[in-house]
Protein backbone atom coordinates (compact mmCIF):
# COMPACT_ATOMS: atom_id res chain seq x y z
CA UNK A 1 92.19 -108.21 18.66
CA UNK A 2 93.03 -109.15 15.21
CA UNK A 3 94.09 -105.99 13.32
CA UNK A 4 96.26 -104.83 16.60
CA UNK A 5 97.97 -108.31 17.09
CA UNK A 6 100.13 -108.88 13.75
CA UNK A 7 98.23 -106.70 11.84
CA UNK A 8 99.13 -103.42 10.04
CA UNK A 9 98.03 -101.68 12.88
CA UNK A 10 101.25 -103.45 14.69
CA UNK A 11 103.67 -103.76 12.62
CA UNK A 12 104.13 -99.91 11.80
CA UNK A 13 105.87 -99.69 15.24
CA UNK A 14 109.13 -101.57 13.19
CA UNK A 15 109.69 -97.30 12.05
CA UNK A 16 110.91 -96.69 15.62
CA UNK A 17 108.77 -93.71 16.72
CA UNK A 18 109.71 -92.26 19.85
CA UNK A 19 108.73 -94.69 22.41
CA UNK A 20 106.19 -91.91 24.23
CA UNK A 21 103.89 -93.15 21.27
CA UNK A 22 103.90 -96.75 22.15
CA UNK A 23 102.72 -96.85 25.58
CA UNK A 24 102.28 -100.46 27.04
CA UNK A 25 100.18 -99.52 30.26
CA UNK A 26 97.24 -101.31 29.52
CA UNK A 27 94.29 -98.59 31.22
CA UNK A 28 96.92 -95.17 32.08
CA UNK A 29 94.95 -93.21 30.35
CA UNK A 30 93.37 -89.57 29.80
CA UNK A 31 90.47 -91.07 31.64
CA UNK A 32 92.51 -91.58 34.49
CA UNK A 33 94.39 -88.40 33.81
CA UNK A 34 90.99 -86.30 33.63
CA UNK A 35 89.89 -88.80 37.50
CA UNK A 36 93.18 -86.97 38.96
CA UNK A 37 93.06 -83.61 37.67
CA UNK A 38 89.99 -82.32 38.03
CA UNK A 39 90.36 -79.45 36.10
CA UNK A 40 90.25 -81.66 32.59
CA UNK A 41 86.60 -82.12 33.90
CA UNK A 42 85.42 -79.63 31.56
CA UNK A 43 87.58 -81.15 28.71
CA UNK A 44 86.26 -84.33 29.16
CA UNK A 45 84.11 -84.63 25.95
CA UNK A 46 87.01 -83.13 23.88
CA UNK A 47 89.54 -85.82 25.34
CA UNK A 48 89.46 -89.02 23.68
CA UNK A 49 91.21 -91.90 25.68
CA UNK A 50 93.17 -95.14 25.29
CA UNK A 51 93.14 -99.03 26.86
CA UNK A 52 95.05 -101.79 25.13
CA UNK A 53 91.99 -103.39 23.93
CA UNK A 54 94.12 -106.19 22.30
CA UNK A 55 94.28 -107.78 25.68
CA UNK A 56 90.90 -108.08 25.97
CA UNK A 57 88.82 -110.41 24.61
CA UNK A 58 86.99 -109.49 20.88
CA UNK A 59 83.68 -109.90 19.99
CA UNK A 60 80.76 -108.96 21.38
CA UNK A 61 80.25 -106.68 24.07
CA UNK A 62 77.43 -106.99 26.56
CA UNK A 63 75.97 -104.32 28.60
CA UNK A 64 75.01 -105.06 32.14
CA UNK A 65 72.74 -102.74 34.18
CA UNK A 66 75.05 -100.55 35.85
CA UNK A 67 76.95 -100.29 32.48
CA UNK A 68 73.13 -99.37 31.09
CA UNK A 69 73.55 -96.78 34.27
CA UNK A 70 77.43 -95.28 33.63
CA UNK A 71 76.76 -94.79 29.78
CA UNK A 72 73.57 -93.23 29.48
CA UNK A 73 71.64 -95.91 27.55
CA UNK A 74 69.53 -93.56 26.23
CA UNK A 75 71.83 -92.50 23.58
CA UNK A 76 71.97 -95.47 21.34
CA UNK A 77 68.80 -95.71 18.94
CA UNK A 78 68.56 -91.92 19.32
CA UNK A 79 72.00 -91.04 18.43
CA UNK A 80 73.08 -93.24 15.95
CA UNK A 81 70.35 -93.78 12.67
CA UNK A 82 71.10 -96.36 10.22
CA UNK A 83 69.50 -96.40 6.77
CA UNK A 84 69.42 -97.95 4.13
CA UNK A 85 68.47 -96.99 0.36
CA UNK A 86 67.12 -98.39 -2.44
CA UNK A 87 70.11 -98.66 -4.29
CA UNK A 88 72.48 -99.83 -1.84
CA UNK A 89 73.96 -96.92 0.06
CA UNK A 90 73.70 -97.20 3.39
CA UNK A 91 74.11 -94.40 5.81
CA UNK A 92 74.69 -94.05 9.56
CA UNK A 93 74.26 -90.18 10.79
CA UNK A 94 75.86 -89.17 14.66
CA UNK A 95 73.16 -87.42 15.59
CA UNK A 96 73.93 -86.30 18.94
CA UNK A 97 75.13 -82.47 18.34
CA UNK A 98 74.59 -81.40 21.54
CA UNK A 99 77.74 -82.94 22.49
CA UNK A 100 79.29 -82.54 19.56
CA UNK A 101 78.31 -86.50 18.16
CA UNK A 102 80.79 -87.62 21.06
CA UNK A 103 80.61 -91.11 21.35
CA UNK A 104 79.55 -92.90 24.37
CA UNK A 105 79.49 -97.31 24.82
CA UNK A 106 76.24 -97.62 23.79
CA UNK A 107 76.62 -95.58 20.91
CA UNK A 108 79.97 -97.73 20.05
CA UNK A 109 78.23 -101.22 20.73
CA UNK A 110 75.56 -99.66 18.37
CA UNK A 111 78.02 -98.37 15.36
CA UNK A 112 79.47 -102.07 15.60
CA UNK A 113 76.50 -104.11 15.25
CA UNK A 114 75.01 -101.60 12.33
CA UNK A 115 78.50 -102.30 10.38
CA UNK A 116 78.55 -105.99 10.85
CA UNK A 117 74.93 -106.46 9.74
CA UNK A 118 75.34 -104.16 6.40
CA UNK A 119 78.69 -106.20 6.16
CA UNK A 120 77.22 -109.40 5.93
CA UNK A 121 73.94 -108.02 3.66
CA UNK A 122 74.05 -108.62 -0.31
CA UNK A 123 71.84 -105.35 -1.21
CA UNK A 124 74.03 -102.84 0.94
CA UNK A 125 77.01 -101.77 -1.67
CA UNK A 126 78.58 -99.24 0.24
CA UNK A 127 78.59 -97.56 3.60
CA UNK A 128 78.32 -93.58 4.50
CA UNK A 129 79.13 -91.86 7.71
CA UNK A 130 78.03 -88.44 8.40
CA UNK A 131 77.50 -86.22 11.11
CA UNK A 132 73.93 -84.60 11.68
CA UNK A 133 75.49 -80.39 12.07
CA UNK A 134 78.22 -78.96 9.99
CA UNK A 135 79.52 -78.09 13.37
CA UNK A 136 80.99 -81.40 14.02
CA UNK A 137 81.50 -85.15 12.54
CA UNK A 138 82.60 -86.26 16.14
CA UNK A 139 83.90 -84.33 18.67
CA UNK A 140 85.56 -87.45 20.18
CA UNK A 141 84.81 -90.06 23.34
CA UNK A 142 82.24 -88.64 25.84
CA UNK A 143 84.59 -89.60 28.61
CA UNK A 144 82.59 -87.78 31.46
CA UNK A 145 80.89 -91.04 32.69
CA UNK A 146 84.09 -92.79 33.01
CA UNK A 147 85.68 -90.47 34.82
CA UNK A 148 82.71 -90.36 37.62
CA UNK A 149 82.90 -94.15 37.06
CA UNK A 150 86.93 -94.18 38.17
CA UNK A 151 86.24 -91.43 40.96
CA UNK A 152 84.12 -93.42 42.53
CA UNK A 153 85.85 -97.41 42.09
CA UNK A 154 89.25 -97.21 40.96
CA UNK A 155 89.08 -100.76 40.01
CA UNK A 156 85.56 -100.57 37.89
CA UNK A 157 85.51 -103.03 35.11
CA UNK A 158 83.55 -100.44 32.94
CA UNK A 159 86.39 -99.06 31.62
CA UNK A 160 88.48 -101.97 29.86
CA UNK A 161 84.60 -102.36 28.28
CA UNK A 162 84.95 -99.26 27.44
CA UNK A 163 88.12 -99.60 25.51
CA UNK A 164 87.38 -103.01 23.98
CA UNK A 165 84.02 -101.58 22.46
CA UNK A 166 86.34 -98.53 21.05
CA UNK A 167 88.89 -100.77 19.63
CA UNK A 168 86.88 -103.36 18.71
CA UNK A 169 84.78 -100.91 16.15
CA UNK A 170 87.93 -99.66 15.08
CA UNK A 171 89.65 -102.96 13.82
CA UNK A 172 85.97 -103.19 11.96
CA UNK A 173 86.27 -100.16 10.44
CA UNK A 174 89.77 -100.90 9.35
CA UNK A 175 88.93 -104.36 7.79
CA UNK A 176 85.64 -103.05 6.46
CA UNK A 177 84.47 -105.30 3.11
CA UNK A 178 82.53 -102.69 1.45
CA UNK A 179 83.53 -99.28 0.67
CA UNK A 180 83.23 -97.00 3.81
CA UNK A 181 83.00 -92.92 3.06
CA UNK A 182 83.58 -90.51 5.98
CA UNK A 183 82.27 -87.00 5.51
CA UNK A 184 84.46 -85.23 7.91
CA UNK A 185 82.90 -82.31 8.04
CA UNK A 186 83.35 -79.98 10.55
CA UNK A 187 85.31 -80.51 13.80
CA UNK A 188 87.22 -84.34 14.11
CA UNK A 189 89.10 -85.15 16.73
CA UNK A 190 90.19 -87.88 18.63
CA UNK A 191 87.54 -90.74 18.56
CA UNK A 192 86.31 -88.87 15.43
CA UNK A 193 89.55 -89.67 13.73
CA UNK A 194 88.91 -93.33 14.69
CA UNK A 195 85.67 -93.38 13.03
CA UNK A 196 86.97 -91.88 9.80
CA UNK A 197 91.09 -92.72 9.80
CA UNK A 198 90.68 -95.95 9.40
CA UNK A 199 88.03 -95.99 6.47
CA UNK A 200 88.73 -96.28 2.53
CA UNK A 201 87.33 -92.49 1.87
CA UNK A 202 87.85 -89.92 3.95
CA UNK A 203 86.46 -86.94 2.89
CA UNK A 204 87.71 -83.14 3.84
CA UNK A 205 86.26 -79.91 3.93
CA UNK A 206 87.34 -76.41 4.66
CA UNK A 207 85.57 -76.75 7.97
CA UNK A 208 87.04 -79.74 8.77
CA UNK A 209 89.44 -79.18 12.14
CA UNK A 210 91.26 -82.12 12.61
CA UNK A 211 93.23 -82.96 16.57
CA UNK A 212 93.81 -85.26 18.88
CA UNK A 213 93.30 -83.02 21.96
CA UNK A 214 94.68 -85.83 24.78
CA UNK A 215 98.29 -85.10 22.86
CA UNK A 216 97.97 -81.15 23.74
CA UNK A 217 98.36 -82.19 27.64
CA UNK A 218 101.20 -84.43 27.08
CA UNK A 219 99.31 -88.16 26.78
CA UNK A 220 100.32 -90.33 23.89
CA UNK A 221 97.79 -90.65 20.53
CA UNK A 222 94.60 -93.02 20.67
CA UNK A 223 92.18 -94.86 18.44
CA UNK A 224 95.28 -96.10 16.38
CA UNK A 225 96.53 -92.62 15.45
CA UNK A 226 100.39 -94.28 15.74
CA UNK A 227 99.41 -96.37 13.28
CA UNK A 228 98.31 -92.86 10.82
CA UNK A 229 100.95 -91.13 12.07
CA UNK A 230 103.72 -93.79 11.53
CA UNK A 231 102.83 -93.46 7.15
CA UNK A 232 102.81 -89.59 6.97
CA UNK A 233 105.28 -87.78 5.55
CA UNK A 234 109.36 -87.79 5.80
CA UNK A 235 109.19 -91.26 7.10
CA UNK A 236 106.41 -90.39 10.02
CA UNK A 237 108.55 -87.62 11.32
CA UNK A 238 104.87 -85.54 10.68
CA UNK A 239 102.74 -87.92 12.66
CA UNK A 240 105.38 -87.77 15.30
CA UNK A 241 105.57 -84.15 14.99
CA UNK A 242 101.67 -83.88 15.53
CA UNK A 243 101.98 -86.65 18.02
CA UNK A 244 104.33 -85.22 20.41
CA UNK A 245 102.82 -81.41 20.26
CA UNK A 246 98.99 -82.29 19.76
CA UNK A 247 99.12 -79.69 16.95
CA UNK A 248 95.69 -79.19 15.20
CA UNK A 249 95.14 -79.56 11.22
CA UNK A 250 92.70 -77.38 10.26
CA UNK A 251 93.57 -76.96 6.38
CA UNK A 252 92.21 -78.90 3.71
CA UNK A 253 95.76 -79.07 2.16
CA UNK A 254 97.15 -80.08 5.50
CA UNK A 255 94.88 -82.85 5.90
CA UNK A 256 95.51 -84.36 2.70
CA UNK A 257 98.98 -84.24 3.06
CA UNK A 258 99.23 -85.71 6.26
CA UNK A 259 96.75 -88.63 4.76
CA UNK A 260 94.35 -87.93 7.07
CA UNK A 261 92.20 -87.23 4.39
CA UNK A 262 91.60 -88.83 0.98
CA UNK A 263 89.62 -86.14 -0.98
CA UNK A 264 88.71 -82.39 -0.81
CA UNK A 265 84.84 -81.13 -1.23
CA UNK A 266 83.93 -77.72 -0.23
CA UNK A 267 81.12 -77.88 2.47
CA UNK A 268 78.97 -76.44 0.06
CA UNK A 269 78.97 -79.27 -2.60
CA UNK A 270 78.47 -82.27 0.00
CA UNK A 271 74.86 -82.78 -0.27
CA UNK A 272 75.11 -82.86 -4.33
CA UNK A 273 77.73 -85.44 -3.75
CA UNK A 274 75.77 -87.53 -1.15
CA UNK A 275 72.45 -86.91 -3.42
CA UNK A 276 75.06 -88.39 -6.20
CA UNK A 277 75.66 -90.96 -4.17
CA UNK A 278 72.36 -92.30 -3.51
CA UNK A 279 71.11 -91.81 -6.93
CA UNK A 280 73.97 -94.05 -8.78
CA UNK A 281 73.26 -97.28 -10.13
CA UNK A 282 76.64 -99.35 -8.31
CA UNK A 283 78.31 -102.19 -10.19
CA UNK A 284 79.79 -105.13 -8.65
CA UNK A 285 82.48 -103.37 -8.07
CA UNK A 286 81.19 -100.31 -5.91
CA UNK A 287 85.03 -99.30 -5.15
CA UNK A 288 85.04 -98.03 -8.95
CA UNK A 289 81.82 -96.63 -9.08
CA UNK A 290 82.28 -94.73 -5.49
CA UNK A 291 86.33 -93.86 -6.23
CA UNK A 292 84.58 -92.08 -10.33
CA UNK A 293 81.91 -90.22 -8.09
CA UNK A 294 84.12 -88.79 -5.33
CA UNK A 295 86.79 -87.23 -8.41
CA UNK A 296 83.87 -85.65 -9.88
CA UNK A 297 82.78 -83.82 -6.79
CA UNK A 298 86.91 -83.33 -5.39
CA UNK A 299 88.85 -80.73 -6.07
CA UNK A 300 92.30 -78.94 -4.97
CA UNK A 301 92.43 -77.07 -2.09
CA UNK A 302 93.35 -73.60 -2.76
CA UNK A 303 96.55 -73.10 -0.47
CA UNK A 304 99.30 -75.36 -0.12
CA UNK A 305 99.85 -77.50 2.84
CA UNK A 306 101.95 -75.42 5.62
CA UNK A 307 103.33 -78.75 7.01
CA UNK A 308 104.98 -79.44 3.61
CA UNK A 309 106.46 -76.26 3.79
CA UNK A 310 108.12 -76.99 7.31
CA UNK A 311 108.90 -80.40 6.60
CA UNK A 312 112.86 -79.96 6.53
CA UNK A 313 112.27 -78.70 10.08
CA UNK A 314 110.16 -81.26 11.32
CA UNK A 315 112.02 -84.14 10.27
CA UNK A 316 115.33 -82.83 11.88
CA UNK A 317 113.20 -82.69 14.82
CA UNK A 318 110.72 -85.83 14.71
CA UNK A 319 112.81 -88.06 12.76
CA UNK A 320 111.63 -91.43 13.00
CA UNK A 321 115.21 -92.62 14.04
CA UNK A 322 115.48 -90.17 17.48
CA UNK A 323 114.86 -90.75 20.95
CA UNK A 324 112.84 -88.47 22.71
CA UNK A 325 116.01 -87.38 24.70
CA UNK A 326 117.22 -86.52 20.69
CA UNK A 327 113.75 -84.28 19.62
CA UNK A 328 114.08 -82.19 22.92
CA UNK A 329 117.94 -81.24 22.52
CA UNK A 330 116.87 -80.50 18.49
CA UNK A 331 114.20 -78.49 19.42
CA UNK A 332 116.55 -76.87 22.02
CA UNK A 333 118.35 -75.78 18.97
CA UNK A 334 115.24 -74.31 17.13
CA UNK A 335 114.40 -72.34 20.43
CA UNK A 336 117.86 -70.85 20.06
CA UNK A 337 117.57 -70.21 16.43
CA UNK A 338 115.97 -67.51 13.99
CA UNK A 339 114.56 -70.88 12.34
CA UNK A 340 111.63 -71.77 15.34
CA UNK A 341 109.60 -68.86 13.41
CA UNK A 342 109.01 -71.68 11.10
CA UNK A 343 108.33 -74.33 13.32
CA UNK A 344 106.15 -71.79 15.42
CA UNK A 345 107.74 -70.91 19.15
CA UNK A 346 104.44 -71.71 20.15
CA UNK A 347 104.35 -75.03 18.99
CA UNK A 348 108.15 -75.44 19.98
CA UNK A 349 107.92 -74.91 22.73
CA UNK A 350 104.58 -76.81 23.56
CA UNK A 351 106.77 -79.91 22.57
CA UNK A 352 109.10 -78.42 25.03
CA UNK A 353 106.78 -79.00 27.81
CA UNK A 354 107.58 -82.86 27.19
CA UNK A 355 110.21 -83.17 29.36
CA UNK A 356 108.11 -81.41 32.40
């Protein structure tokens, strides 16, 4: 794929993260993690997974009928609504709360093809992405089918489809034309950061609860996460701290300091914004008239970000210039030490658990 082959997506890896964040196993996976251990089963729809997608092919992907069969092909029209309004905003609303908005193939193939045809469309402007319940943007990939898939055929192409679908929307979303607005609302995590990490706006609130849960059971970051966590602060020692722990942000003030997010609006102004939104006259240049809107409606959060606060601690940890073998005997230190109150023993000494 383009934006993983020479792209900035690639060449972020030149900061020397600790190689656990650069796998190069094509398909080893939380999907086959959650296939071995069956107690993941239940944590399927939280898990987000990972293929190499840029050795597949791009473009298009077709759906035969037994991938109709493994990704519930029901889900595609229903769960993902594009519109499109008079004056140019166009909106796609997850609709699928049930599961949280988790995303399954269908519901990827059908994300991609909405994008490229607003893309390629003079009258849309710009592009909105919401989720239907405050409870979550997108819970992640709905990974249960795959696993069932792997349990029964080990060597089922339906998976590197899966994965080039995933990546494939993601190096869209990254390279996107127009100006693309997340409303993160609610809980993100894993394939929900995909959807919204990679987009020009990325709006916060205090709801928002931001993780990528496959890192909490000691599998590396997916849906280009490296790439986020490689520009964070003290030189991507943050990104490798959240990396490497699969520690959750779930502070408005956190997740703009990490970059996850671009702009703070309490849950409670988001509908004035998006009624804002769809009642603005945009220029030809909808960047301006989109970046003026969202600074009207933003604000500060109200408490600082905690990972600021620890970042002397992290980055004598996570330094982008250590090993793995390095992080572990640094946080053998911090174990040791009055100083793992800040880090939280907790989180210590879930990073800890790396070397089991």
């Amino acid at each position: 794929m383009k934006c993983f082959s020479g792209s900035k997506l690639a060449t972020k890896s030149s900061l020397r993260f600790p190689p656990l964040l650069f796998p190069n196993k094509p398909i080893s996976s939380a999907v086959t993690a959650a296939a071995r251990f069956s107690s993941l089963a239940s944590r399927s729809r939280w898990i987000c997974t990972y293929s190499d997608a840029s050795r597949s092919s791009p473009g298009s992907v077709s759906l035969s009928n037994r991938d109709q069969y493994f990704s519930t092909m029901a889900g595609a029209e229903e769960f993902v609504k594009g519109n499109v309004y008079p004056n140019g905003v166009a909106v796609i609303t997850l609709d699928r709360p049930k599961a949280l908005n988790a995303m399954n193939l269908d519901m990827d193939i059908k994300y991609k093809q909405i994008l490229e045809e607003w893309e390629s469309d003079p009258k849309v402007k710009c592009v909105l992405i919401e989720g239907s319940s405050p409870r979550a943007f997108c819970a992640g990939m709905d990974i249960k089918g795959v696993v069932a898939e792997i349990q029964k055929d080990r060597n089922t192409p339906l998976v590197p489809k899966v994965f080039t679908a995933e990546y494939s929307l993601i190096c869209k979303i990254s390279e996107y034309r127009k100006p693309y607005i997340s409303f993160m609302d609610g809980i993100t995590m894993g394939f929900g950061i995909g959807l919204s990490g990679h987009g020009h706006y990325r709006v916060v609130t205090e709801r928002t609860v931001l993780a990528m849960p496959e890192n909490g059971i000691g599998l590396f970051p997916d849906v280009g996460f490296s790439y986020i966590a490689a520009q964070t602060p003290g030189g991507g020692s943050v990104g490798a701290y959240l990396g490497m722990t699969g520690k959750r942000i779930s502070t408005p003030s956190d997740a703009l300091y990490v970059g996850l997010g671009t702009h703070y609006v309490p849950s409670g102004n988001l509908a004035s914004l998006k009624e804002g939104l769809l009642a603005s006259t945009l220029s030809e240049d909808p960047h301006n008239d989109v970046a003026a809107l969202l600074a009207k409606y933003s604000s500060n959060p109200e408490s600082e970000a905690q990972l600021k606060l620890l970042l002397p601690q992290i980055t004598s940890c996570f330094g982008a210039d250590k090993s793995v073998k390095e992080i572990i005997e640094e946080l053998k230190k911090h174990q040791q030490s009055t100083e793992a109150s800040g880090l939280h023993l907790d989180t210590v000494n879930m990073a800890m658990n790396l070397r089991r």
